[in-house]
Protein backbone atom coordinates (compact mmCIF):
# COMPACT_ATOMS: atom_id res chain seq x y z
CA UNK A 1 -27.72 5.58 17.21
CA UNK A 2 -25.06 4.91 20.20
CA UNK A 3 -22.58 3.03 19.62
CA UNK A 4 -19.90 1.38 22.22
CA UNK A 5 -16.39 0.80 20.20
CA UNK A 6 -13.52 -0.04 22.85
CA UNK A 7 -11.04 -2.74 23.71
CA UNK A 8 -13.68 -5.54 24.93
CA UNK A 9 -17.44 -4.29 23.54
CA UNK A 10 -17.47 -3.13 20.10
CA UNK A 11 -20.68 -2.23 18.47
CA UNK A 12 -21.03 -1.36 14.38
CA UNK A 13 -24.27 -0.39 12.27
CA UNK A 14 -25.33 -3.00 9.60
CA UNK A 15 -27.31 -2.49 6.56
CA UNK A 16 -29.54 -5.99 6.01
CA UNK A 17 -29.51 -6.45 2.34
CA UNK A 18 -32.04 -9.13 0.35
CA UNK A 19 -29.54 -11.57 0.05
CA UNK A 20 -28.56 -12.17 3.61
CA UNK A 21 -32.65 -12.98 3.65
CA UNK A 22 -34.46 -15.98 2.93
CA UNK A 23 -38.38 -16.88 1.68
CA UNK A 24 -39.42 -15.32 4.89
CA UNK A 25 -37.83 -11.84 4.50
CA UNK A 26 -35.53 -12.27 7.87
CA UNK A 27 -31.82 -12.99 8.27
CA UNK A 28 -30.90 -16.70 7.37
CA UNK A 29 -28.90 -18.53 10.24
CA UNK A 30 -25.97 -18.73 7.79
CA UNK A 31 -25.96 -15.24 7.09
CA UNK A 32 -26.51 -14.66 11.29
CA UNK A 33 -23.56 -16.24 11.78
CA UNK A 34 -21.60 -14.28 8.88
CA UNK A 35 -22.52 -11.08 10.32
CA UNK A 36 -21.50 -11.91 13.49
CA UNK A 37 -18.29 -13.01 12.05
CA UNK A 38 -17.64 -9.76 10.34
CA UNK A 39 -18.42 -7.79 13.64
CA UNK A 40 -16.21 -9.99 15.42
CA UNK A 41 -13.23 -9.07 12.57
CA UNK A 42 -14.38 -5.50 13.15
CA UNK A 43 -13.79 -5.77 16.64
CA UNK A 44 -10.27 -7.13 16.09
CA UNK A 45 -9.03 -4.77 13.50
CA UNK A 46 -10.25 -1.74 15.12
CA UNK A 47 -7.74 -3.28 18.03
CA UNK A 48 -5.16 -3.27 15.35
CA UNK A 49 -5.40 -7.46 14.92
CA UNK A 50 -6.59 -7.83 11.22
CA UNK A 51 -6.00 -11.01 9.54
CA UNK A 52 -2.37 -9.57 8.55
CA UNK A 53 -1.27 -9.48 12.16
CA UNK A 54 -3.11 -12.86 13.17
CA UNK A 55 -1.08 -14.35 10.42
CA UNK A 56 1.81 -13.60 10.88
CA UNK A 57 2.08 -15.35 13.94
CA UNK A 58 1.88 -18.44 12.09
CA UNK A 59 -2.24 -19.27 13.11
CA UNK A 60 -5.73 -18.67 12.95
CA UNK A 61 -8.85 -18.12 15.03
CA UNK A 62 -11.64 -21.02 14.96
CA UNK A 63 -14.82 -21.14 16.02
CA UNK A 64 -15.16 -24.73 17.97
CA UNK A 65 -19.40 -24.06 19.11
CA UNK A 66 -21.98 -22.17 19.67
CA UNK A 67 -25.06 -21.29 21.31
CA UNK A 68 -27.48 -19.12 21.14
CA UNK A 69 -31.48 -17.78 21.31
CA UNK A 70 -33.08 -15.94 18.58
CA UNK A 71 -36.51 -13.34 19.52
CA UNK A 72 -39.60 -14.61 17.29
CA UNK A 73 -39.53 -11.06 16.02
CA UNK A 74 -36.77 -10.45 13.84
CA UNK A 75 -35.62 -7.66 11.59
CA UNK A 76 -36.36 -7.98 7.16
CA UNK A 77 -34.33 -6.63 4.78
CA UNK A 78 -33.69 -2.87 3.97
CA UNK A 79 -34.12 -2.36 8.17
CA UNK A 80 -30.48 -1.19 9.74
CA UNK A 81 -29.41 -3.23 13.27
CA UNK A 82 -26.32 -2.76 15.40
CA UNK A 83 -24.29 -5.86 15.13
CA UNK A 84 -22.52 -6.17 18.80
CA UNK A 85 -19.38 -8.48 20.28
CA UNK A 86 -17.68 -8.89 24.22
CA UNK A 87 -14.90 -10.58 24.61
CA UNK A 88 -15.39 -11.87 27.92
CA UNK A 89 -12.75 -14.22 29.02
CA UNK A 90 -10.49 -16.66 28.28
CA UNK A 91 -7.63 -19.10 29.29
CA UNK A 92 -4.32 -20.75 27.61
CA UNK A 93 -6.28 -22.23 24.68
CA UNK A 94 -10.07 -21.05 25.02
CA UNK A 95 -11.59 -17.60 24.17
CA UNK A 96 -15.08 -16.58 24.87
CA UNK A 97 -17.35 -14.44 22.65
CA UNK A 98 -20.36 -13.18 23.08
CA UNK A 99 -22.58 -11.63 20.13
CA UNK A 100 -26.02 -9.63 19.64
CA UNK A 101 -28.02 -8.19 16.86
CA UNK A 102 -30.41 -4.89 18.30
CA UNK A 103 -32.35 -2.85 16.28
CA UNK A 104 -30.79 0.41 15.83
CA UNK A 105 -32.02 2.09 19.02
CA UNK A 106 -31.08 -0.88 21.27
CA UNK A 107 -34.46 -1.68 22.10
CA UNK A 108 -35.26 -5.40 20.67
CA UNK A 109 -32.68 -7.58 21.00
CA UNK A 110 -33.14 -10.16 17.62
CA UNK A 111 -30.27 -12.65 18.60
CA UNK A 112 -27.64 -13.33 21.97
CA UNK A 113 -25.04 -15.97 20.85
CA UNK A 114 -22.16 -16.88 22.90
CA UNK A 115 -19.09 -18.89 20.76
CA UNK A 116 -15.72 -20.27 22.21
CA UNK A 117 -12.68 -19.42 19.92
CA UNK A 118 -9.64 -21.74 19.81
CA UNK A 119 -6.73 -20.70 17.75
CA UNK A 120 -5.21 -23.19 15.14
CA UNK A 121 -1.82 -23.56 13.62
CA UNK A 122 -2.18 -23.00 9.72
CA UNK A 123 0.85 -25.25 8.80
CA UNK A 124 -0.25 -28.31 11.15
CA UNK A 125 -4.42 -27.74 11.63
CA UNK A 126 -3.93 -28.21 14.95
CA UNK A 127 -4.87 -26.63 17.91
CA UNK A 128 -2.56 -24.39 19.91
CA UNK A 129 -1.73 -21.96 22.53
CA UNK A 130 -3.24 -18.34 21.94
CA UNK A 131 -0.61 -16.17 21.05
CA UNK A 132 -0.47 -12.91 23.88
CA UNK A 133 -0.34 -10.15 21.27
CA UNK A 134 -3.73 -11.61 19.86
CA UNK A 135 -5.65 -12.11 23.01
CA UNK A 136 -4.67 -9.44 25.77
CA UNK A 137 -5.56 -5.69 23.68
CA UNK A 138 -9.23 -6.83 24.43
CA UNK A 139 -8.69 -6.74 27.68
CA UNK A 140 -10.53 -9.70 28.88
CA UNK A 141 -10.25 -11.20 32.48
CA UNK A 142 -8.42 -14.38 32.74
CA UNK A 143 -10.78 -17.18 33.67
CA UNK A 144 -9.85 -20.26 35.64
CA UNK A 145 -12.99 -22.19 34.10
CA UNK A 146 -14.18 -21.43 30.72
CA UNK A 147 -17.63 -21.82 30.58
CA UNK A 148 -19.06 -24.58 28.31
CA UNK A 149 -21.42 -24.62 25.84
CA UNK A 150 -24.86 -26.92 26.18
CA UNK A 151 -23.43 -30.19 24.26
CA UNK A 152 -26.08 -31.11 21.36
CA UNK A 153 -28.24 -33.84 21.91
CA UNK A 154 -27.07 -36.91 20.05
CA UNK A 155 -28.88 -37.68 16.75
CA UNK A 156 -30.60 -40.51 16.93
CA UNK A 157 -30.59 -43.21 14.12
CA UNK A 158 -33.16 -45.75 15.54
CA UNK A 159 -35.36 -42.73 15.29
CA UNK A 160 -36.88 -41.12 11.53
CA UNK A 161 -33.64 -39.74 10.00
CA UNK A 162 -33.55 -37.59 7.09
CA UNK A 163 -30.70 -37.63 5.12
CA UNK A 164 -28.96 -35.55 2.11
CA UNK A 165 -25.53 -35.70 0.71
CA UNK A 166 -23.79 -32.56 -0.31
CA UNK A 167 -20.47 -32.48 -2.05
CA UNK A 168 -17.70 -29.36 -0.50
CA UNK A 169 -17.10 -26.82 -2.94
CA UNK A 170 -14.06 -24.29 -3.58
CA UNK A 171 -17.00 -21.51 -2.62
CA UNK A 172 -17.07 -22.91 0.67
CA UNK A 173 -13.85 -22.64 1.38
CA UNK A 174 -12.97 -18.97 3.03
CA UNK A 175 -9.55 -17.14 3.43
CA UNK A 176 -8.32 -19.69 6.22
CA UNK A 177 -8.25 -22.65 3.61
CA UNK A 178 -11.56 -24.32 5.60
CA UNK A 179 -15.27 -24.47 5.04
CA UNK A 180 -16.91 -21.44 6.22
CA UNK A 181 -18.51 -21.65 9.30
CA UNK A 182 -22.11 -20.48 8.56
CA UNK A 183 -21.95 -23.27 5.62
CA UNK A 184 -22.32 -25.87 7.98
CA UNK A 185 -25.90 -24.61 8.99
CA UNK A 186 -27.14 -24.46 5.04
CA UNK A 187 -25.93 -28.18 5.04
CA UNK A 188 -27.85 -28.84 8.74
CA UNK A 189 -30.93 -27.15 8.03
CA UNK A 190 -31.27 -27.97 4.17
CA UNK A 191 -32.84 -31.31 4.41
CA UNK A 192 -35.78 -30.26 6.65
CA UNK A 193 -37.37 -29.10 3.44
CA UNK A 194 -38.70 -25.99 2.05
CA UNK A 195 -42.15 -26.15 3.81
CA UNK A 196 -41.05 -26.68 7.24
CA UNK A 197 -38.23 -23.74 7.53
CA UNK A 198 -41.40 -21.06 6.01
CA UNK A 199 -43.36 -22.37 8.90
CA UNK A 200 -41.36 -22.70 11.51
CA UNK A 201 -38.86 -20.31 13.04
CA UNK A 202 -35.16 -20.75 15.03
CA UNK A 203 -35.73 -20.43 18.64
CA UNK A 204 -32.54 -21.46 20.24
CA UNK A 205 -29.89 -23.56 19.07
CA UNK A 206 -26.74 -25.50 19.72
CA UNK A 207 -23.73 -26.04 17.50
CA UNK A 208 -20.22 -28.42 17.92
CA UNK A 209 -17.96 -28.29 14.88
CA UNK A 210 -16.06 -31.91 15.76
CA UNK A 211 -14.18 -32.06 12.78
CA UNK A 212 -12.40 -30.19 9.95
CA UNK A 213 -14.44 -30.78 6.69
CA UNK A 214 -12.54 -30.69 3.43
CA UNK A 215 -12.71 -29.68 0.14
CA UNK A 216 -14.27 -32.24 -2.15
CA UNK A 217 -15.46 -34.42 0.42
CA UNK A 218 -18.76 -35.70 0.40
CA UNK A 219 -20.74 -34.36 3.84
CA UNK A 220 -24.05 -36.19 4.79
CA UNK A 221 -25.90 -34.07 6.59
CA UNK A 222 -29.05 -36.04 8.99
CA UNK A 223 -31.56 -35.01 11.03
CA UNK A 224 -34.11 -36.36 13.09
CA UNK A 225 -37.42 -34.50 13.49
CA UNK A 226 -39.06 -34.68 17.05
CA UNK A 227 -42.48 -33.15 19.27
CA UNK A 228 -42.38 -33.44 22.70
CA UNK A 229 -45.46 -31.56 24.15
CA UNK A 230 -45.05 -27.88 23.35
CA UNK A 231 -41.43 -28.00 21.75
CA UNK A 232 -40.34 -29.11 18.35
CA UNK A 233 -37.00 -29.88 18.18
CA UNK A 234 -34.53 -31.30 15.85
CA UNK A 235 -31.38 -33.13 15.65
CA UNK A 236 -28.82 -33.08 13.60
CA UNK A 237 -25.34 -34.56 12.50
CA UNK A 238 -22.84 -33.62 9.65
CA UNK A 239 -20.41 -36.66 8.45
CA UNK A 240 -18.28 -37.52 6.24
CA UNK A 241 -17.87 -41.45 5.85
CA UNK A 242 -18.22 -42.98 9.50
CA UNK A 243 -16.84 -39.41 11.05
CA UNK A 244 -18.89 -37.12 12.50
CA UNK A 245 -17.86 -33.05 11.74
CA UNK A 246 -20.78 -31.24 13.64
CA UNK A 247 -23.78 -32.03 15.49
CA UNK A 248 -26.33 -29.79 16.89
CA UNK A 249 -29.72 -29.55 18.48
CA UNK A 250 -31.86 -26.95 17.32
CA UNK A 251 -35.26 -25.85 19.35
CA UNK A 252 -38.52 -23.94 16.87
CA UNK A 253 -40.92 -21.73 17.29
């Protein structure tokens, strides 16, 4: 097993254990996005950047979207796959990740997920200027442009809309003081039912947090179910009251 560890590409085994799994015996989408998470902290403490030094400056790092494609063949529990991260550029306020999940000799590639970063101030919750000792260690060009993210289609409500209401727990809070970010798909995907997510698999998908969601609020998570020809796609929205948090568009196999 090769693995790259330097300033921008860092690369770390990881053991898949049953409860990162669902019904299907592969990798939830929540738990994708964990692991990807805890590469991505990997990455930044190996640069000497753990959540110590990012807090001290007074902020912390937020996910604002992603996107991604996942391979219809993807690893079960018990298998070991090479959780990967590039930083690969950024500007005054945007930083761009990219993510993969290989099998352990780098030959099937189960997931490619790009994310934009933002950094927050902890006191105020609002966005600011990344700090230079956080960003420049990885050694990441400077980019004029960032590039975006495919926006999310829209849900649409004159169309069948599927609805649940889930109430924000203290366990979905993490060490920044905000929802987790892989929560947000539980709450997106939950309401398709059990039947459809054993029968159909993620393909690609698209995800825009809006909004912070807070502890003890009341999210309403919709979606709209859709065929067009050969692609099934769905839509979805998180709210709380008439705000939306997070919208995304997700595309099955």
């Amino acid at each position: 097993m090769e693995l790259k560890q330097e300033a921008q590409i860092f690369e770390m085994p990881h053991l898949l254990t049953y409860y990162e799994c669902d019904e299907t015996g592969n990798p939830s989408m929540s738990m994708i996005l964990s692991m990807i998470s805890m590469v991505s902290d990997e990455h930044s403490m190996f640069l000497g950047m753990g959540t110590e030094e990012v807090h001290a400056t007074g902020g912390t790092w937020v996910v604002s979207g992603y996107e991604g494609h996942l391979s219809s063949k993807q690893p079960t529990f018990g298998e070991t796959v090479i959780l990967g991260t590039q930083a690969v550029s950024y500007n005054r306020f945007f930083a761009v990740r990219d993510f993969w999940i290989t099998d352990k000799e780098h030959q099937i590639e189960y997931a490619r997920i790009r994310s934009i970063f933002v950094f927050m101030n902890l006191r105020t919750r609002r966005m600011q200027s990344i700090p230079s000792a956080l960003i420049e260690p990885f050694n990441a060009p400077i980019a004029k442009r960032i590039p975006r993210l495919k926006r999310p289609q829209k849900l649409d409500e004159n169309a069948p809309v599927i609805k649940k209401d889930y109430r924000v727990r203290y366990f979905d809070l993490d060490a920044n003081h905000h929802v987790n970010n892989a929560r947000y798909f539980d709450w997106l995907l939950d309401p398709l039912g059990r039947d459809f997510l054993r029968e159909n698999q993620i393909k690609s998908f698209n995800l825009q947090y809006l909004q912070e969601v807070r502890n003890g609020e009341i999210v309403e998570s919709k979606v709209n179910k859709l065929q067009t020809n050969d692609e099934k796609v769905t839509y979805h929205q998180i709210g709380v009251g008439e705000q939306n948090d997070a919208i995304a568009e997700i595309e099955w196999y």
